[in-house]
Structure formats: C-alpha cells, structure tokens
N, C-alpha and C. Protein backbone atom coordinates (compact mmCIF):
# COMPACT_ATOMS: atom_id res chain seq x y z
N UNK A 1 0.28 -4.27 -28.88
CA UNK A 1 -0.81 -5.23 -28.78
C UNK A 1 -2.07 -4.70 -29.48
N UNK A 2 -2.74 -3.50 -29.25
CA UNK A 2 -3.51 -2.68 -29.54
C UNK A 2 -3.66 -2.47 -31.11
N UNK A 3 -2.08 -2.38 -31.85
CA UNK A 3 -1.94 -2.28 -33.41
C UNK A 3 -2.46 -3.38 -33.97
N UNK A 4 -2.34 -4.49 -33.18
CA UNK A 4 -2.41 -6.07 -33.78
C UNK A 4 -4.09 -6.64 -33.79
N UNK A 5 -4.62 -5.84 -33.08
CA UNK A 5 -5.73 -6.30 -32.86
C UNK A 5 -6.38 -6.66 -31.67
N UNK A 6 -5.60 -6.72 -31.07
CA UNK A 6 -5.60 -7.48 -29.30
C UNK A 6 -5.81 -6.25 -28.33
N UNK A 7 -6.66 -6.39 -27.87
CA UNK A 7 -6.71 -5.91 -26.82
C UNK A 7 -6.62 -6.07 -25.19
N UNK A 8 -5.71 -5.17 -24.62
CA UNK A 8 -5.58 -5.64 -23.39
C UNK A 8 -6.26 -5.42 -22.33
N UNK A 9 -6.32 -6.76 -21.19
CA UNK A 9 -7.34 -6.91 -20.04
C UNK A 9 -6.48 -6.51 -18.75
N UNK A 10 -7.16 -6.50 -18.08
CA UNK A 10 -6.82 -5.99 -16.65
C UNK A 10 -5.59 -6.85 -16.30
N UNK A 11 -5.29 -8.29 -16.76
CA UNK A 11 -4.15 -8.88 -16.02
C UNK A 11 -3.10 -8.40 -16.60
N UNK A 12 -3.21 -7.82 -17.84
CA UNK A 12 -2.37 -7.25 -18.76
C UNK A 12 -1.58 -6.03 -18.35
N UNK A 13 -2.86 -5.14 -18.00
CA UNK A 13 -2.11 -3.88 -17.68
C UNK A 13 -2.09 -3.96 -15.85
N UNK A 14 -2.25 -4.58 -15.82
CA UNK A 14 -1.46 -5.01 -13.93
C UNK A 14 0.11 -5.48 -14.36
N UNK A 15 -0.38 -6.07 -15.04
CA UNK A 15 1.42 -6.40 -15.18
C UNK A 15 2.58 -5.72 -15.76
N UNK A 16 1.92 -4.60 -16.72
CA UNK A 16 2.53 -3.07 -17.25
C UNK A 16 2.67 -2.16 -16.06
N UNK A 17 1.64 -2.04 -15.67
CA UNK A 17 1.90 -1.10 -14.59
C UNK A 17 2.92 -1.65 -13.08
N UNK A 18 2.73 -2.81 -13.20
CA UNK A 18 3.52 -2.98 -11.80
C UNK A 18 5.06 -3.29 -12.69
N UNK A 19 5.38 -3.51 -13.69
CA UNK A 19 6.86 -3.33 -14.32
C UNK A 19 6.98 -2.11 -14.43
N UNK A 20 6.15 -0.85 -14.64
CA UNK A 20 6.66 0.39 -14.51
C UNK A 20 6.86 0.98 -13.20
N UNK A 21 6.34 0.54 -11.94
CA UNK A 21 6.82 0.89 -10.91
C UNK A 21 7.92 0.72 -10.44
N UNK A 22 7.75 -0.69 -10.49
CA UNK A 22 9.07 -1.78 -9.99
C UNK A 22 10.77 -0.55 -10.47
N UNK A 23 10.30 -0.60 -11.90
CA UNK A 23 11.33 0.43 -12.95
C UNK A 23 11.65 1.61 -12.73
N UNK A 24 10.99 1.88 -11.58
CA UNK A 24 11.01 3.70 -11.59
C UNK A 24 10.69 4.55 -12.42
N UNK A 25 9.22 3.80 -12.78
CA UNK A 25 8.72 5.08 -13.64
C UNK A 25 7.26 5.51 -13.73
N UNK A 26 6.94 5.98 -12.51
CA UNK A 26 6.04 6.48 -11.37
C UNK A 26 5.04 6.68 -12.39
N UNK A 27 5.51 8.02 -13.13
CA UNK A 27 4.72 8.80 -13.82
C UNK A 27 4.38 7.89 -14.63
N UNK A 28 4.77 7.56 -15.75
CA UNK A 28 4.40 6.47 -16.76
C UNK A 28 3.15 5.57 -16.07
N UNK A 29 3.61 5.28 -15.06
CA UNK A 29 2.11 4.43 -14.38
C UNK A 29 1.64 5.02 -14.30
N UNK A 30 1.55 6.35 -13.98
CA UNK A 30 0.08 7.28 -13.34
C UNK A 30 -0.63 7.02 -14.40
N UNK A 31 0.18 7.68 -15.76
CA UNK A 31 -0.44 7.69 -17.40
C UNK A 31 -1.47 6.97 -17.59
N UNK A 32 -1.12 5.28 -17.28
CA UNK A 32 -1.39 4.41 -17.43
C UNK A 32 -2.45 3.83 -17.12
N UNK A 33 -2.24 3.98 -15.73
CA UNK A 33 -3.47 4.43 -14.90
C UNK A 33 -4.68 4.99 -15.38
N UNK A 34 -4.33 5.84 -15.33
CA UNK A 34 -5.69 6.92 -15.60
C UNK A 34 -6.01 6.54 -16.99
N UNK A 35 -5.26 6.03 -18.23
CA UNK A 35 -5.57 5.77 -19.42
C UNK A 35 -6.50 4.57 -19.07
N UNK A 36 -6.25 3.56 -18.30
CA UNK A 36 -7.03 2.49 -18.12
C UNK A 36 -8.41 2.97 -17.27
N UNK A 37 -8.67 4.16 -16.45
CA UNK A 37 -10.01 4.13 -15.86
C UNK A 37 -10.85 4.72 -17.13
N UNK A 38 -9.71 5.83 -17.69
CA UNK A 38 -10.99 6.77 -18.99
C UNK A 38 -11.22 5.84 -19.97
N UNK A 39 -10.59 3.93 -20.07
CA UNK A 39 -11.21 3.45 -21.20
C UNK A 39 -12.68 2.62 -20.76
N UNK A 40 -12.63 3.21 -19.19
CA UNK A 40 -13.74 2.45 -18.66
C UNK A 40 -13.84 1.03 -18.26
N UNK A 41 -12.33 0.65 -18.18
CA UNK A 41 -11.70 -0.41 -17.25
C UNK A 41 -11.63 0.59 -15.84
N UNK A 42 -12.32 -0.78 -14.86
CA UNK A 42 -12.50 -0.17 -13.43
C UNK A 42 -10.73 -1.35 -12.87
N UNK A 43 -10.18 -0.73 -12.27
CA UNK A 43 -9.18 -1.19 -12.02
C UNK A 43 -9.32 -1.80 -10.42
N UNK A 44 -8.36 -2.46 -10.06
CA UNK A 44 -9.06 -3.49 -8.79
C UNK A 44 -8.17 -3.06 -7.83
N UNK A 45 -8.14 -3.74 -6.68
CA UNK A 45 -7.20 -3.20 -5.49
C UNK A 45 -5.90 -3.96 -5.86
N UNK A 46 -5.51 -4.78 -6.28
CA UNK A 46 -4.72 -5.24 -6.73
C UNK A 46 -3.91 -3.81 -7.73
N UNK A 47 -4.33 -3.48 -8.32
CA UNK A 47 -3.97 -2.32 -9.27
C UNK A 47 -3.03 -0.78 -8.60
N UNK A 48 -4.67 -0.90 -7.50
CA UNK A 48 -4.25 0.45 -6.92
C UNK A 48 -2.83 0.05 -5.54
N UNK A 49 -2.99 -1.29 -5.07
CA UNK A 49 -1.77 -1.37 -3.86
C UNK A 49 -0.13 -1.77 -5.00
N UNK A 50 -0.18 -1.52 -6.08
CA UNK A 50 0.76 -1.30 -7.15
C UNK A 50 1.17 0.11 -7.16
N UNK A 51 0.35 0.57 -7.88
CA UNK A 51 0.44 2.07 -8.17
C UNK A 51 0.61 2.67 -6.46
N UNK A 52 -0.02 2.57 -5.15
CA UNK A 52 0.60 3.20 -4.28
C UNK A 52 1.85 3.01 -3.63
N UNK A 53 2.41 1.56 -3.40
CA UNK A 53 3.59 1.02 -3.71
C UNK A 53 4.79 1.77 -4.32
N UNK A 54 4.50 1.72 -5.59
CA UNK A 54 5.12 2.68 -6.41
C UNK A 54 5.72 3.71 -5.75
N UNK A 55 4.08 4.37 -6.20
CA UNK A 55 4.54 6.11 -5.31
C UNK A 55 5.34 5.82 -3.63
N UNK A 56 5.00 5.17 -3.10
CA UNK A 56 6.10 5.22 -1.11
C UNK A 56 7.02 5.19 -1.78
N UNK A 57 7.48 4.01 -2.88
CA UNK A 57 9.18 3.76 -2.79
C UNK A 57 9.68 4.88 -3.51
N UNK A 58 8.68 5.63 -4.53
CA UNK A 58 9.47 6.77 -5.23
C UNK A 58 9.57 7.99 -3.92
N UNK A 59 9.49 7.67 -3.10
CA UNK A 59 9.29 9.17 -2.60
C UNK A 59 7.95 10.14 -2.39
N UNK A 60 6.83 9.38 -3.11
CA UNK A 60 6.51 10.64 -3.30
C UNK A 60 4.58 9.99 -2.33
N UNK A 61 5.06 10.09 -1.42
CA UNK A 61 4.10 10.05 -0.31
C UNK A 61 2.46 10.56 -0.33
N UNK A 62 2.62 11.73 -0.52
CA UNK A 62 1.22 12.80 -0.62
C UNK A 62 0.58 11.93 -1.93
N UNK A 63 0.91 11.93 -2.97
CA UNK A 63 0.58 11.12 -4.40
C UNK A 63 -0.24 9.91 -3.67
N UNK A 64 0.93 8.97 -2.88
CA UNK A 64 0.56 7.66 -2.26
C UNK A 64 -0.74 8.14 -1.99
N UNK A 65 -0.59 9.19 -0.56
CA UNK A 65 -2.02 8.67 0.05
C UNK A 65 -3.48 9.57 -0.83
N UNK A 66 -3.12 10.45 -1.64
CA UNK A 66 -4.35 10.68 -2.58
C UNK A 66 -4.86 9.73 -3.24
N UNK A 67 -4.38 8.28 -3.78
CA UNK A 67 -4.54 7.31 -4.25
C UNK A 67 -5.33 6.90 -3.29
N UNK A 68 -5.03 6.57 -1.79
CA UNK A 68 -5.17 6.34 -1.13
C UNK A 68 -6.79 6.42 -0.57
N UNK A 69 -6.83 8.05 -0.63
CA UNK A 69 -8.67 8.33 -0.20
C UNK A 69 -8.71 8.33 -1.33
N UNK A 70 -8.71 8.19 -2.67
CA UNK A 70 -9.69 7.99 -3.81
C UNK A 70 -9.81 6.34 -4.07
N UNK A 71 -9.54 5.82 -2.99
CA UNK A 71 -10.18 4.27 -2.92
C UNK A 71 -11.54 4.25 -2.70
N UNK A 72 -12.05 4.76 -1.38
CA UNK A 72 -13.25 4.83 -1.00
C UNK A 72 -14.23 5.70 -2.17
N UNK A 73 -13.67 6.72 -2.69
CA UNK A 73 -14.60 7.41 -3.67
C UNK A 73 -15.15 6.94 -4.41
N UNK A 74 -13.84 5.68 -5.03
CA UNK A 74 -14.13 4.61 -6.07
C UNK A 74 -14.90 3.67 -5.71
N UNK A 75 -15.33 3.73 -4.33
CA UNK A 75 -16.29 2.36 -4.06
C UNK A 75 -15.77 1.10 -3.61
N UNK A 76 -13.99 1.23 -3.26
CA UNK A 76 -13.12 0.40 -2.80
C UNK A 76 -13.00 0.41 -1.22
N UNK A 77 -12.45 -0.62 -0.90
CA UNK A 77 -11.80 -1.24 0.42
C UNK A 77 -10.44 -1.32 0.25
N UNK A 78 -10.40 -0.45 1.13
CA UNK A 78 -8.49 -0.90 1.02
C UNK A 78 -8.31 -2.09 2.01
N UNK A 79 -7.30 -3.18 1.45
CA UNK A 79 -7.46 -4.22 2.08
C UNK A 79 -5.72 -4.19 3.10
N UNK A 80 -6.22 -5.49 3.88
CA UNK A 80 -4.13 -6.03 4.49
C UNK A 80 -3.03 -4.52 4.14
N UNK A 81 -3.19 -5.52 2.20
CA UNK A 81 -1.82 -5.31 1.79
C UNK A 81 -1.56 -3.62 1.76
N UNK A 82 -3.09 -3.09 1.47
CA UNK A 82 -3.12 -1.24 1.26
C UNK A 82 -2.89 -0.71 2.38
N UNK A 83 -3.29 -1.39 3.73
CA UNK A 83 -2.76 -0.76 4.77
C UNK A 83 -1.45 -0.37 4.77
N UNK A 84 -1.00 -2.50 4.76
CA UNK A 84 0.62 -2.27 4.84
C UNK A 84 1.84 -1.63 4.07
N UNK A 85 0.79 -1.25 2.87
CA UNK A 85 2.22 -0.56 1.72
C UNK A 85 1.95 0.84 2.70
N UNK A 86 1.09 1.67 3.00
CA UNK A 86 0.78 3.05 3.44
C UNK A 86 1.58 2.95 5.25
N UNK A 87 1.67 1.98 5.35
CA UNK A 87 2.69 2.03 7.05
C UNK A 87 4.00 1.77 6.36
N UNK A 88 4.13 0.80 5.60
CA UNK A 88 5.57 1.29 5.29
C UNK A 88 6.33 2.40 4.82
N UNK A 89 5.28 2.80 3.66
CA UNK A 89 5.76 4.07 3.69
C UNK A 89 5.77 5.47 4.28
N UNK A 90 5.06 5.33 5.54
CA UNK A 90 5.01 6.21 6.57
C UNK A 90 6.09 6.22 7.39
N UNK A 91 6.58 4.93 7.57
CA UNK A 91 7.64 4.27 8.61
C UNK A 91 9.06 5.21 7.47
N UNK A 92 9.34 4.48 6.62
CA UNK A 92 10.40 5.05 5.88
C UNK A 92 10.18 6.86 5.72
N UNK A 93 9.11 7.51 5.87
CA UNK A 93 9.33 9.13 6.14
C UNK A 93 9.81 9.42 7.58
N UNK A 94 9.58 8.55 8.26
CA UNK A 94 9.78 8.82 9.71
C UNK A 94 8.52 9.36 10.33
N UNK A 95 7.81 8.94 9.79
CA UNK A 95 6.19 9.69 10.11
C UNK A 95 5.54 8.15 11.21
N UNK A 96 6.13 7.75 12.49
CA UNK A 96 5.62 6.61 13.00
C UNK A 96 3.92 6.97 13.70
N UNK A 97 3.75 8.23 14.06
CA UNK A 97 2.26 8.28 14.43
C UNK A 97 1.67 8.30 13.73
N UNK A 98 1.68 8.55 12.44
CA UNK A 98 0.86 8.20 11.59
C UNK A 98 0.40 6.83 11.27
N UNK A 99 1.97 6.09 11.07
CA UNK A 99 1.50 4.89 10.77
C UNK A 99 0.55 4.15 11.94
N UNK A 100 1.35 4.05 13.42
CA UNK A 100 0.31 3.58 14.31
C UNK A 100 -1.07 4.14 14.03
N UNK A 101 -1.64 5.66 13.43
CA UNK A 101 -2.89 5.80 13.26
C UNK A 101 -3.65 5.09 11.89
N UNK A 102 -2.57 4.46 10.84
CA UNK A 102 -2.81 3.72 9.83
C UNK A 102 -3.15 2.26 10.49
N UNK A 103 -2.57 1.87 11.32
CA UNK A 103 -2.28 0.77 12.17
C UNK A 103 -4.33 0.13 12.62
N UNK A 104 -4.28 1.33 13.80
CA UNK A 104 -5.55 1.10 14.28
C UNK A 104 -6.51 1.70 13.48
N UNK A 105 -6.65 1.67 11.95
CA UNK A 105 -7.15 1.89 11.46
C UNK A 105 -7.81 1.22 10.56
N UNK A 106 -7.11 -0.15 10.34
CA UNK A 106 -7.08 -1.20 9.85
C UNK A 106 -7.86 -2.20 10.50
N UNK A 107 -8.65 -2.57 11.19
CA UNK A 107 -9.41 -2.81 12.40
C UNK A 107 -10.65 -2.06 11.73
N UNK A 108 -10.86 -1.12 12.25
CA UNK A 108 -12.06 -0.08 11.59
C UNK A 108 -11.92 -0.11 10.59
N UNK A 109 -11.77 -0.55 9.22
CA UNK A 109 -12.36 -0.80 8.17
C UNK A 109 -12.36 -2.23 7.77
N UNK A 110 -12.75 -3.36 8.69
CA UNK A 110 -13.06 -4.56 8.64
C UNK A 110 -11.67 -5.66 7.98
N UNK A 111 -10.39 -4.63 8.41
CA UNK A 111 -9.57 -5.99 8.04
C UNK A 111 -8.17 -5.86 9.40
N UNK A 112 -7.76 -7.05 9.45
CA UNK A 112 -6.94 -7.35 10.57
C UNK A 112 -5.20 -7.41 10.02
N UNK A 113 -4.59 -6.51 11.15
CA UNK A 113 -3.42 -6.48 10.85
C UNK A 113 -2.71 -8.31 10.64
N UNK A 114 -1.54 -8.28 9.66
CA UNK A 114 -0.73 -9.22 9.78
C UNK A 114 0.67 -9.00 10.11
N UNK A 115 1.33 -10.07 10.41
CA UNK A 115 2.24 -10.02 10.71
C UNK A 115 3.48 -8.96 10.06
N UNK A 116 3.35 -9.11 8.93
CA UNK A 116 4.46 -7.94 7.97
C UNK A 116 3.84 -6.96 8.38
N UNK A 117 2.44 -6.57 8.72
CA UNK A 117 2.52 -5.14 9.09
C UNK A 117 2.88 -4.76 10.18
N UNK A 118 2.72 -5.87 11.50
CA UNK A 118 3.38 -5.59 13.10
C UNK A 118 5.06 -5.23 12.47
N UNK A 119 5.69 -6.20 11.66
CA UNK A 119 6.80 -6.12 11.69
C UNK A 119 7.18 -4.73 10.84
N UNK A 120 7.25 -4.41 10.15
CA UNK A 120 7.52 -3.10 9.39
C UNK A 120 7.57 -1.70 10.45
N UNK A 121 6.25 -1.68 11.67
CA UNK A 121 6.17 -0.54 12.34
C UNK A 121 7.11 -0.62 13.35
N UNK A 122 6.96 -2.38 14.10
CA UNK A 122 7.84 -2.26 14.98
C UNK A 122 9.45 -2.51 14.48
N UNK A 123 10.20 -2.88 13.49
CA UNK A 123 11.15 -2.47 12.84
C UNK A 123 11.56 -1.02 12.55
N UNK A 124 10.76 -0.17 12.68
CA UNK A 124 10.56 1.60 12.42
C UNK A 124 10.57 1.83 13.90
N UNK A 125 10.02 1.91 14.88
CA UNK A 125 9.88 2.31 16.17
C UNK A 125 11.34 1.63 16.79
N UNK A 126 11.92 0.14 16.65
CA UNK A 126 13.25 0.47 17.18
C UNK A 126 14.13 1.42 16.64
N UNK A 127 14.54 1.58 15.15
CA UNK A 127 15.29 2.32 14.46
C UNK A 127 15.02 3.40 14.99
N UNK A 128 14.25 3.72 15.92
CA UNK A 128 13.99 5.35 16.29
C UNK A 128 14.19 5.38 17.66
N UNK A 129 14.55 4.36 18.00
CA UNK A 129 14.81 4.84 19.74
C UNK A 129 13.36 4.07 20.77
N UNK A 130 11.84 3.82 19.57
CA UNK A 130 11.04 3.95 20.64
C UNK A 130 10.65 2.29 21.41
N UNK A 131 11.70 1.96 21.80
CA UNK A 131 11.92 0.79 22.26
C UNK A 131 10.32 -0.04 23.01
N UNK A 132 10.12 0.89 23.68
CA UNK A 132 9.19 0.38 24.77
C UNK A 132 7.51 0.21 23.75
N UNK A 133 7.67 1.07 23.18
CA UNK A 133 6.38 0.95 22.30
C UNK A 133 6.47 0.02 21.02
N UNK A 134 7.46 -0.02 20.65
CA UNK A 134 8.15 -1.29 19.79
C UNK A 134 7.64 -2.55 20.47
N UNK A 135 7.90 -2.56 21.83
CA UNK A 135 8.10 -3.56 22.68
C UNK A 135 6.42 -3.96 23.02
N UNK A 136 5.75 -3.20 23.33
CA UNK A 136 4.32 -3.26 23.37
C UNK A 136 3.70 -3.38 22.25
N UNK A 137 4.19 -3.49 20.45
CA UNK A 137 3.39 -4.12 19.86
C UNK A 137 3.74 -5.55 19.67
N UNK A 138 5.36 -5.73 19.88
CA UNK A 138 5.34 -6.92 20.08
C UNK A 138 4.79 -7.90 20.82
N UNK A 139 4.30 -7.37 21.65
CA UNK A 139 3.45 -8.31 22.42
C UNK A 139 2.23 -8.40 22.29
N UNK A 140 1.39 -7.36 21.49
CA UNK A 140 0.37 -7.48 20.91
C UNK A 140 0.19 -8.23 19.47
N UNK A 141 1.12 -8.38 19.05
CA UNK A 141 1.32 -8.99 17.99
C UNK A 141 1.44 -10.58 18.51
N UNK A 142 2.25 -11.25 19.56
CA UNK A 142 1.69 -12.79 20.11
C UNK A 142 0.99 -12.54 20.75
N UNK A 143 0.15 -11.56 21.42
CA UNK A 143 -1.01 -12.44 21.71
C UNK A 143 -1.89 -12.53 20.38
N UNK A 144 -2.11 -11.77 19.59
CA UNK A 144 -3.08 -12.19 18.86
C UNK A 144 -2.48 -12.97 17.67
N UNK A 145 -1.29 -13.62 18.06
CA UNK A 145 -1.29 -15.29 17.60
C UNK A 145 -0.45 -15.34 16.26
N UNK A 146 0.21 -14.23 15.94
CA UNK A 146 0.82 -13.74 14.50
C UNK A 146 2.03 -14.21 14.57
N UNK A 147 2.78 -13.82 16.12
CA UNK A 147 4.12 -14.73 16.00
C UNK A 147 4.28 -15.30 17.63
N UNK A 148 5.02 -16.68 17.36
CA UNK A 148 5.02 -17.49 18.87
C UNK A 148 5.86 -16.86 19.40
N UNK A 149 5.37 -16.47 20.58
CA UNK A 149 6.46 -16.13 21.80
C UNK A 149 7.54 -16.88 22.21
C-alpha cells in the first residue's frame, strides 16, 4: 500500500493486526504494533483488546498483561471487552483468583461486568471443582439482571 502511495489508517492496520493474531503470529503484531505507535499513530482500545487477545490465546500471558498496565500509561481505559479478554485468559492458566481480582476490578475503573464475562469465570470455577463459588456468581449475575433466573 505504502509503495503505491497510500497510506494506511488506523482501520487499516486494526485489520492487519487482528489477521495476524487471529493467524498466530503474535510477534508479527507486536512489530506492527509498535511500528504503528513510532509512526505517531496513537492506537485505540480497540487495537490494544486485539493485540492482548492475541497474546492469552498464544500463551503468552505476562506479554498480555504488560500490554495490559501500559494502557493506563498511555492515557487509556481499559474497557468491558479488556477486562474480559484478561479473565479469560486467566481462567484458561488456571489462575481463577486472579481473574475474580480482574473481576472486581472492573467496577473500580468505571465499567460494569457483562454477561460473557460472568460466564467465562463461572465456566472456569466449575471446570475446577469450585462449585459453590461458581454458584454464587451465578446469582450475582441475575440479580444484577444479565441473565433471567
């Protein structure tokens, strides 16, 4: 694009970068990444719940959540969806206190859990045996109206 004359915009390389995740090819996004902040494209949360995405499903967790606190550095809000990619991929390490501390954490920075995120932890807490606490977000989850009892 770049040879031709054209230059590419942010919807552009959102859509490069989230085909290189999708693809398994972590690194290549990082590249990408970072090629897009040093051209002085500020990249959006949309960008970054891609690129952390990425990193949970590759494995590679620690990466995730450094992305993760260099939201706020950047002057970002991690929103819903940044919570919920960072509990899922907590849930899939087997790391469930964490996620519950990702959980009520989401609250304190001015956004409210949804339903895919009740469901993801408490989907992780049965797979583990922890029935009763599974069982207690389910019920916190209808009362606050996400799914009918």
């Amino acid at each position: 694009m770049h040879d031709k004359g054209q230059l590419a915009d942010i919807i552009t390389y959102t859509s490069f970068l989230d085909a290189l995740c999708k693809n398994h090819h972590v690194d290549k996004a990082l590249v990408l990444f970072n090629m897009i902040k040093d051209q002085g494209i500020c990249p959006d949360i949309c960008m970054y719940n891609i690129l952390i995405d990425g990193l949970c499903k590759s494995g590679r967790l620690e990466n995730a959540r450094d992305i993760f606190q260099d939201l706020s550095i950047e002057g970002y809000r991690p929103d819903v969806r940044t919570y919920t990619i960072m509990i899922n991929g907590l849930c899939k390490e087997g790391l469930l206190h964490e996620a519950l501390a990702f959980l009520s954490k989401i609250e304190d920075n001015g956004c409210l859990p949804n339903a895919v995120t009740y469901e993801i932890i408490i989907r992780a807490m049965f797979e583990k045996g922890e029935n009763d606490n599974a069982e207690k977000l389910l019920r916190e989850m209808i009362s606050r109206g996400l799914l009918q009892g």
